[in-house]
Protein backbone atom coordinates (compact mmCIF):
# COMPACT_ATOMS: atom_id res chain seq x y z
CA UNK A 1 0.00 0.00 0.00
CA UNK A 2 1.83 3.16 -1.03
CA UNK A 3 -0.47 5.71 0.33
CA UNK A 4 -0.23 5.83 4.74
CA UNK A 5 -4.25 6.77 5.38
CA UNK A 6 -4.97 6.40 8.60
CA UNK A 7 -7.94 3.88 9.09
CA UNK A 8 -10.69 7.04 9.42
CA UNK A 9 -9.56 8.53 6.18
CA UNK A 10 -9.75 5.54 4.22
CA UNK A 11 -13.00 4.66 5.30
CA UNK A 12 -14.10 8.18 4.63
CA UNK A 13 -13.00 7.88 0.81
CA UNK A 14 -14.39 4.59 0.61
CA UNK A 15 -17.85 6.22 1.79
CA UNK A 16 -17.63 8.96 -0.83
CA UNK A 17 -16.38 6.70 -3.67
CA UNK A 18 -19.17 4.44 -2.98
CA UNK A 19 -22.28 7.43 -2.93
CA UNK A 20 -21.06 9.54 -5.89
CA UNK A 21 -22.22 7.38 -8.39
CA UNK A 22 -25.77 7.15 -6.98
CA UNK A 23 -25.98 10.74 -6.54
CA UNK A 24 -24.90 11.70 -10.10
CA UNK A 25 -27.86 9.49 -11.08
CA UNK A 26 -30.51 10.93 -9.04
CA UNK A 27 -29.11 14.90 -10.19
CA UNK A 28 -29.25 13.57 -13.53
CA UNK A 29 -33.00 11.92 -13.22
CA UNK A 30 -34.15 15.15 -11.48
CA UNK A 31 -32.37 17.27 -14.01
CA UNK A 32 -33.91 15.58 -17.01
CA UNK A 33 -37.00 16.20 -16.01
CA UNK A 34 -37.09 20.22 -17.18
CA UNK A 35 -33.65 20.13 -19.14
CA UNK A 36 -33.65 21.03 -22.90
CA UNK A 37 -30.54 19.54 -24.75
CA UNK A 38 -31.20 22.03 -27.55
CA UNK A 39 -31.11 25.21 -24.91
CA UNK A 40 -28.25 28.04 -25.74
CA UNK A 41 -27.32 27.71 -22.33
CA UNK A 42 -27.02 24.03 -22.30
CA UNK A 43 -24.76 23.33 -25.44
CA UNK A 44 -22.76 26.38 -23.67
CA UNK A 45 -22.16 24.46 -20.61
CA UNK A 46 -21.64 21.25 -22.78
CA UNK A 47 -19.11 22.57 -24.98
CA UNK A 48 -17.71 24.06 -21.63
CA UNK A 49 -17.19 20.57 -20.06
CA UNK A 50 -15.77 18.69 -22.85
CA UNK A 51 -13.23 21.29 -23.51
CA UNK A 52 -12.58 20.71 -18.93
CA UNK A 53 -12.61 16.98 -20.09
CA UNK A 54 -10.33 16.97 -22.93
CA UNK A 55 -7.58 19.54 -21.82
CA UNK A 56 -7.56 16.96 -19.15
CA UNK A 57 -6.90 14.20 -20.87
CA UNK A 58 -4.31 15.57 -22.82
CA UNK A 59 -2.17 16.99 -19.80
CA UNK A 60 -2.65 13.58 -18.11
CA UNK A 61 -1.50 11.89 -21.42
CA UNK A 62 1.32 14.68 -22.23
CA UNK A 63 2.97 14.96 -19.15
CA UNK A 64 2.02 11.76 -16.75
CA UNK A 65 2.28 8.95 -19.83
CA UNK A 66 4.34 9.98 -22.53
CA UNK A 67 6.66 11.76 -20.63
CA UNK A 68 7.69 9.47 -18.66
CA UNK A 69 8.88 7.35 -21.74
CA UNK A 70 10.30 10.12 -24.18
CA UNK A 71 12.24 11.68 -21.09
CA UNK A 72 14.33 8.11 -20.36
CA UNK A 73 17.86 7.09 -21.20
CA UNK A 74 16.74 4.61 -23.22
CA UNK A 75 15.13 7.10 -25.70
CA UNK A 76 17.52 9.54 -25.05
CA UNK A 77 20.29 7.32 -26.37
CA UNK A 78 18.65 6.17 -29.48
CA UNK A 79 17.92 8.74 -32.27
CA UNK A 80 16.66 6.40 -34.37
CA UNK A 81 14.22 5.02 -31.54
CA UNK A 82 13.15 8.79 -31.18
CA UNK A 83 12.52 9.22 -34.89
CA UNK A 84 10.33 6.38 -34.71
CA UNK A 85 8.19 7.13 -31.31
CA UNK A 86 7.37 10.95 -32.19
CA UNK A 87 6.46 9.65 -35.89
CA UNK A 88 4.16 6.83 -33.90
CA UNK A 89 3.17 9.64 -31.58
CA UNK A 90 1.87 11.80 -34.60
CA UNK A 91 0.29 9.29 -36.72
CA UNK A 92 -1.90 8.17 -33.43
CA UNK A 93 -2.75 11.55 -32.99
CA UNK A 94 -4.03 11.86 -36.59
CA UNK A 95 -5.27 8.73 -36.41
CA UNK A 96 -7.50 9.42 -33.45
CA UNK A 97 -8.20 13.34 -34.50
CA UNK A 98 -9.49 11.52 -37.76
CA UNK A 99 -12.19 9.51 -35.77
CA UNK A 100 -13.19 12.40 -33.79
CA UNK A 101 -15.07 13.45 -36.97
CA UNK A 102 -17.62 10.66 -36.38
CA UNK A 103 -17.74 11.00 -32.95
């Protein structure tokens, strides 16, 4: 166990991993009720959140995965290795931008 929680603490994340699920269901029920997808204010707030959601993704991606590889000695060593890993790098990101088109 890497993390030293003292028995209270861990219990108390436990309890609020457990209920957030639930009560993101029961907000969403009760907002659905009166919520209009097609609203101004709503595909504000969307487009909002998914821009939260994906500059997320791509700092955890940038900096906690990939970085971790293109920063070591083994890359660091081998231009030919790092030749091939950006040009794998790029062509998933094209790749992937591609698909976002039909998402």
């Amino acid at each position: 166990m890497q993390a030293q929680f003292k028995n209270f603490s861990a219990l108390l994340m436990a309890f609020f991993f457990a209920i957030t699920t639930p009560i993101g269901i029961t907000v969403g029920a009760g907002i659905a009720s009166f919520y209009n997808a097609n609203s101004p204010r709503a595909l504000v707030v969307e487009g909002i959140l998914d821009s939260m959601s994906s500059g997320i993704l791509i700092y955890m991606a940038l900096v906690d995965l990939i970085a971790a590889d293109f920063l070591s000695r083994r890359m660091s060593c081998n231009p030919r290795l790092q030749v091939c890993s950006y040009v794998a790098l790029f062509v998933g990101a094209i790749a992937m931008s591609s698909l976002a088109i039909w998402a």
